[in-house]
C-alpha atoms as a PDB file:
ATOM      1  CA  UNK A   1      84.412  99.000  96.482  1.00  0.00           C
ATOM      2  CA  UNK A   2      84.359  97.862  92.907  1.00  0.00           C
ATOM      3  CA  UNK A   3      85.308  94.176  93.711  1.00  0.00           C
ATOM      4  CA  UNK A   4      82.222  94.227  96.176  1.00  0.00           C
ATOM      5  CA  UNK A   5      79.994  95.718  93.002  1.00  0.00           C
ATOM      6  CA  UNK A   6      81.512  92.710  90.988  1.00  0.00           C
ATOM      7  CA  UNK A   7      79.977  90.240  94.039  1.00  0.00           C
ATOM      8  CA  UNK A   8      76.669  92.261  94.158  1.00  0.00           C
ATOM      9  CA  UNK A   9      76.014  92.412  90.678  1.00  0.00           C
ATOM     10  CA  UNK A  10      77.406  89.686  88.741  1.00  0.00           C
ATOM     11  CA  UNK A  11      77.967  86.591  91.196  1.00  0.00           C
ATOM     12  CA  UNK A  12      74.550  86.431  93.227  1.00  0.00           C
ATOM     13  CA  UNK A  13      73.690  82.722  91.905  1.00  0.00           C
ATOM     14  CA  UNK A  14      77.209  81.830  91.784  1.00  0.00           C
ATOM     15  CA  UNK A  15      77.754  83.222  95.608  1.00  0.00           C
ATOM     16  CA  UNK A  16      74.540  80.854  96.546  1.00  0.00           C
ATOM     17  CA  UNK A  17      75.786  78.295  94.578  1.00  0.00           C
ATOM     18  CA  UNK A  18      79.228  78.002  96.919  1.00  0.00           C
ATOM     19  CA  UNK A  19      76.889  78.472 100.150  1.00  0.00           C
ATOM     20  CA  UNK A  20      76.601  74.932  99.509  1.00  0.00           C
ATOM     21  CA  UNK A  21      80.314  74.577  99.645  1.00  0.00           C
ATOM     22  CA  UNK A  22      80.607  76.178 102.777  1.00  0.00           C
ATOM     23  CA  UNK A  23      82.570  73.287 104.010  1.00  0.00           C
ATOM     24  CA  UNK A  24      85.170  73.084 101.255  1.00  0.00           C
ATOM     25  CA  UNK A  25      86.139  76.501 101.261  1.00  0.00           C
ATOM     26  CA  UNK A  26      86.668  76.421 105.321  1.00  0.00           C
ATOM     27  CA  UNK A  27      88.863  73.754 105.097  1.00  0.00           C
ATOM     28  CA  UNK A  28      90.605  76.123 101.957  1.00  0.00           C
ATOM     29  CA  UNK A  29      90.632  78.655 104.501  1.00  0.00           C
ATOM     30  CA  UNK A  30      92.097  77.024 107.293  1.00  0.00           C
ATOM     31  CA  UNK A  31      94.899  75.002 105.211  1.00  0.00           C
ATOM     32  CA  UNK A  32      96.100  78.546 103.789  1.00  0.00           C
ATOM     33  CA  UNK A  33      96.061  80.153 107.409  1.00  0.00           C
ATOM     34  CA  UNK A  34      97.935  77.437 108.769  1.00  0.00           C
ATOM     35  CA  UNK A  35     100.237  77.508 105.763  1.00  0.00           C
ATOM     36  CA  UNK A  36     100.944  81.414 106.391  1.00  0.00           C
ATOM     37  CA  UNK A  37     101.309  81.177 109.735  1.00  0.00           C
ATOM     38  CA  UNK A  38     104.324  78.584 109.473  1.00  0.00           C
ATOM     39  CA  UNK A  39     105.991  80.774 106.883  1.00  0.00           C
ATOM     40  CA  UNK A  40     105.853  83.615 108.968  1.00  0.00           C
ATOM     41  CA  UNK A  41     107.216  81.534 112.006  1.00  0.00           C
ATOM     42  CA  UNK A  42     110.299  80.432 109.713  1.00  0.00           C
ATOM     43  CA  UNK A  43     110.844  83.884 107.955  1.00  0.00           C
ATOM     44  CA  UNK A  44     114.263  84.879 107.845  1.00  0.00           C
ATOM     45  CA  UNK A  45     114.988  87.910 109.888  1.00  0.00           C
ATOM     46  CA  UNK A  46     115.807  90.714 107.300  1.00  0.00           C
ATOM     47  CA  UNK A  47     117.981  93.171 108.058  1.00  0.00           C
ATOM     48  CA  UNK A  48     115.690  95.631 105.607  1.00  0.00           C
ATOM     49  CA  UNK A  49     112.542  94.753 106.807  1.00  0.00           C
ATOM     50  CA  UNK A  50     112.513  98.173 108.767  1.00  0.00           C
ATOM     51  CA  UNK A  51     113.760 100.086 105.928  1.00  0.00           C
ATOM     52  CA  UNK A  52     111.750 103.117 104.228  1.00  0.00           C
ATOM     53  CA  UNK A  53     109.774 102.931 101.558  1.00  0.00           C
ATOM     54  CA  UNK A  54     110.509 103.857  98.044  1.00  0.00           C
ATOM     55  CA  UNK A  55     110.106 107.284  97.409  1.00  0.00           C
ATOM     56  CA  UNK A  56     106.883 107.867  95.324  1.00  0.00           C
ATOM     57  CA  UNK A  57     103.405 110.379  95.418  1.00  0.00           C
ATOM     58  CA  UNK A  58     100.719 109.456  97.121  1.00  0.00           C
ATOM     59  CA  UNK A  59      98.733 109.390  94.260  1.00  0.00           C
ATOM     60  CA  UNK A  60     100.929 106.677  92.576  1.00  0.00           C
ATOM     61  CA  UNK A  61     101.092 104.417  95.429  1.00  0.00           C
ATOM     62  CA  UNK A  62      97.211 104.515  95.608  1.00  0.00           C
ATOM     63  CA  UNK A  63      96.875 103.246  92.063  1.00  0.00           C
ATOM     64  CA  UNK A  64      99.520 101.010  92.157  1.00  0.00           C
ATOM     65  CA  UNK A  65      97.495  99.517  95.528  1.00  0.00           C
ATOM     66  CA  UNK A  66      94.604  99.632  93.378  1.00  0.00           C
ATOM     67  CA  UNK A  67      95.993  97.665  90.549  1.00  0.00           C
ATOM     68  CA  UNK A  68      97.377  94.985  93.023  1.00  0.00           C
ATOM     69  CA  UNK A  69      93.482  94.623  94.608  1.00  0.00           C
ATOM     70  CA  UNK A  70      91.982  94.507  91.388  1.00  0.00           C
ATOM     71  CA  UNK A  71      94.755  91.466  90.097  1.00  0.00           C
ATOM     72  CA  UNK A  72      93.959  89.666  93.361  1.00  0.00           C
ATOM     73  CA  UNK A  73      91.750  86.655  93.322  1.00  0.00           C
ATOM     74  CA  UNK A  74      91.853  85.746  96.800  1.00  0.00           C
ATOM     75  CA  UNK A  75      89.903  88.936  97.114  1.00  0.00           C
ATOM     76  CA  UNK A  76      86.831  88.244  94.878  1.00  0.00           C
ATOM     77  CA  UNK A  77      87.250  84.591  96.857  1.00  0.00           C
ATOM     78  CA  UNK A  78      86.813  85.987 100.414  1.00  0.00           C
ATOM     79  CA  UNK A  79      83.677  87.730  99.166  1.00  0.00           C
ATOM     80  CA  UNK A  80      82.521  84.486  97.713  1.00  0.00           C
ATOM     81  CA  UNK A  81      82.903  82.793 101.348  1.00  0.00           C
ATOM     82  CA  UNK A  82      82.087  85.583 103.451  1.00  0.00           C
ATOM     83  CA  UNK A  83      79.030  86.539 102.045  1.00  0.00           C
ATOM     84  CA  UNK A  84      76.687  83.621 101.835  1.00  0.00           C
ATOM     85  CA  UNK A  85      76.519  82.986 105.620  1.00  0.00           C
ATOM     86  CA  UNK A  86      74.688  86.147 105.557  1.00  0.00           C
ATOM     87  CA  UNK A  87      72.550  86.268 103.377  1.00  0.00           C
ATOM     88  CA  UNK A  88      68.842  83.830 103.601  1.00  0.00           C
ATOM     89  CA  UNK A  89      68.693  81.467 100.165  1.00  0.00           C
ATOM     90  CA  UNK A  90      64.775  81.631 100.941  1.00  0.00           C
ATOM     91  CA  UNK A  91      65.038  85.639  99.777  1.00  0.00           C
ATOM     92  CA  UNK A  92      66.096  87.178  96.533  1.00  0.00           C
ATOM     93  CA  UNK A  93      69.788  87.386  97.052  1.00  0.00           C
ATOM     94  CA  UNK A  94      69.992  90.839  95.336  1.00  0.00           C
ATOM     95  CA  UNK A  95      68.448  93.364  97.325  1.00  0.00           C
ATOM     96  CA  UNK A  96      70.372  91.509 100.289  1.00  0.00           C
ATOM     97  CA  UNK A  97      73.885  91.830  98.449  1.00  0.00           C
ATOM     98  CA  UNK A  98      72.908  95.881  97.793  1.00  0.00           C
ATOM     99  CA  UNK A  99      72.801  96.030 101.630  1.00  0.00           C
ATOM    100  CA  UNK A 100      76.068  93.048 102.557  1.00  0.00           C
ATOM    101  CA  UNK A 101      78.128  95.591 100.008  1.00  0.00           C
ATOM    102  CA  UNK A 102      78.146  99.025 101.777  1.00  0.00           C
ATOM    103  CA  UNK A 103      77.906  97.977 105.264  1.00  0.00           C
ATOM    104  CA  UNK A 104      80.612  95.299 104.610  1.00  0.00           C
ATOM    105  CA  UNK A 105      82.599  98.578 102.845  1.00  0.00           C
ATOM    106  CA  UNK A 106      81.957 100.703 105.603  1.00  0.00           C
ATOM    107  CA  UNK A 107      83.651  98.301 108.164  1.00  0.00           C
ATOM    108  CA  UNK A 108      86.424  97.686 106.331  1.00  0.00           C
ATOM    109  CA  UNK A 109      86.886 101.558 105.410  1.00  0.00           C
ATOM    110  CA  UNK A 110      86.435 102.221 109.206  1.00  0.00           C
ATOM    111  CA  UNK A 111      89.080  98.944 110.866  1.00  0.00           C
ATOM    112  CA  UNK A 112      91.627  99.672 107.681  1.00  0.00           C
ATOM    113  CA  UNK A 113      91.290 103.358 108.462  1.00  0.00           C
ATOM    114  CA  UNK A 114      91.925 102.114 112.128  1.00  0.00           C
ATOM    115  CA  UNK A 115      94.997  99.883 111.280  1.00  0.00           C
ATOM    116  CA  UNK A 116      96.794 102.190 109.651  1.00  0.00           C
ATOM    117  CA  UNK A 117      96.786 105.169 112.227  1.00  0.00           C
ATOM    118  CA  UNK A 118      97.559 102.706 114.790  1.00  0.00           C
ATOM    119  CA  UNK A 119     100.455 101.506 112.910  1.00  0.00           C
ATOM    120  CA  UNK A 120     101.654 104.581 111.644  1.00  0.00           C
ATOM    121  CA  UNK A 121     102.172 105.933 115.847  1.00  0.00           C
ATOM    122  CA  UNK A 122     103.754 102.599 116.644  1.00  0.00           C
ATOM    123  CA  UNK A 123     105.721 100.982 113.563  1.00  0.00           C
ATOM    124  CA  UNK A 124     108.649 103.164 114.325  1.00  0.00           C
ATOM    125  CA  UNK A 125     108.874 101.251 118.102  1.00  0.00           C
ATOM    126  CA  UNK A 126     109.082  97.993 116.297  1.00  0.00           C
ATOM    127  CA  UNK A 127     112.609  98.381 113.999  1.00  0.00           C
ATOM    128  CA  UNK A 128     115.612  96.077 114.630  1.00  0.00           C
ATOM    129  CA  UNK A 129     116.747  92.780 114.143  1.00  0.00           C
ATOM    130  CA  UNK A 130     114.902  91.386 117.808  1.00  0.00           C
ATOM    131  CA  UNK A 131     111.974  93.681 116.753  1.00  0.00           C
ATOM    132  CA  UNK A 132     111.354  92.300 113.581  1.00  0.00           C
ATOM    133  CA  UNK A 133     112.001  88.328 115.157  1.00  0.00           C
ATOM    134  CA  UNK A 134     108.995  89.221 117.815  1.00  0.00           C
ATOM    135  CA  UNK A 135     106.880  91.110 114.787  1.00  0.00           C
ATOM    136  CA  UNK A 136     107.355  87.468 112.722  1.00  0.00           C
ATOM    137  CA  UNK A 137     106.288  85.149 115.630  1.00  0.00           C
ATOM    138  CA  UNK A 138     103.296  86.885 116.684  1.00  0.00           C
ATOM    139  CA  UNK A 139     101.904  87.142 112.992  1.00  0.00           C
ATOM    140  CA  UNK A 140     102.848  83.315 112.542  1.00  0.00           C
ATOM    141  CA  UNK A 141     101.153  82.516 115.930  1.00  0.00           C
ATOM    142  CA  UNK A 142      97.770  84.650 115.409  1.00  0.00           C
ATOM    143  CA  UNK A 143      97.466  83.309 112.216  1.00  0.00           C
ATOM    144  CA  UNK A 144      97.872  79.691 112.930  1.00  0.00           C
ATOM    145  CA  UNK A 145      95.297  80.561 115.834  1.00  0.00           C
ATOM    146  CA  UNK A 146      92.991  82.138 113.379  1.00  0.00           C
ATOM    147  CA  UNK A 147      93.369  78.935 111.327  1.00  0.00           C
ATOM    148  CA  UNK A 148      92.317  76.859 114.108  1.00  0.00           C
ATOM    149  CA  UNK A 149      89.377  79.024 115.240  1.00  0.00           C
ATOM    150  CA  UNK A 150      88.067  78.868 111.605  1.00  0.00           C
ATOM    151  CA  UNK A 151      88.219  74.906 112.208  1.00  0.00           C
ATOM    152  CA  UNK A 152      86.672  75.172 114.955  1.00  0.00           C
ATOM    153  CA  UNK A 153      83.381  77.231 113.395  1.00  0.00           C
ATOM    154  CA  UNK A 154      80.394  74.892 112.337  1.00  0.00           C
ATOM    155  CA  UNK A 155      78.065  76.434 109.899  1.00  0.00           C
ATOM    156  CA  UNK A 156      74.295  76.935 111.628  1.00  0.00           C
END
């Protein structure tokens, strides 16, 4: 929430500035997804992948999650590419962010939210070493397909 504040408040000419780039940060895009997809393909199979996590509250795992989105770039960067294919340069590009920025939150609350129930019922079906080998290939194959899709996309 406070990353999409940073977009909304302080990068509106920037974030219009970069709609220009559209093209540039695509290609970005789709050289990254294509380069995580191929490291998940050739991951090693880890025998610990399955294991628990490290004991801790709740409460410290959320800030430590919140330290780790606040020192990520790429974050800040998908907002910089998402949002301009939104928004219309021919309007005032603030009152259009103040809407983009809780709708966009509200998804993401809502599909994260999603993800991690879903994951929570079935993560325990997917331990062991054949498990983990099938859990590698389809992340390395949906993300090389993503990768392609977003070089397939043409900007309107």
């Amino acid at each position: 929430a406070q990353q999409l504040m940073i977009v909304g408040l302080g990068l509106t000419s920037f974030m219009v500035f970069l709609a220009e780039w559209f093209e540039v940060l695509r290609w970005a895009g789709v050289a990254y997804l294509l380069f995580l997809g191929v490291q998940a393909l050739r991951a090693p199979v880890d025998e610990d992948a399955n294991a628990e996590p490290p004991a801790g509250s709740a409460q410290r795992r959320f800030w430590q999650a919140v330290f780790v989105s606040w020192t990520n770039p790429k974050v800040l960067g998908f907002y910089v590419a998402f949002f301009p294919q939104f928004m219309d340069p021919a309007l005032p590009s603030g009152p259009q962010l103040w809407l983009l920025c809780p709708t966009f939150l509200m998804i993401a609350m809502t599909l994260d939210s999603a993800y991690a129930l879903m994951a929570g019922r079935i993560g325990r079906r997917f331990a062991g070493r054949s498990a983990v080998k099938l859990r590698n290939r389809l992340t390395g194959g949906f993300l090389i397909l993503a990768g392609i899709g977003l070089a397939l996309v043409r900007r309107n």
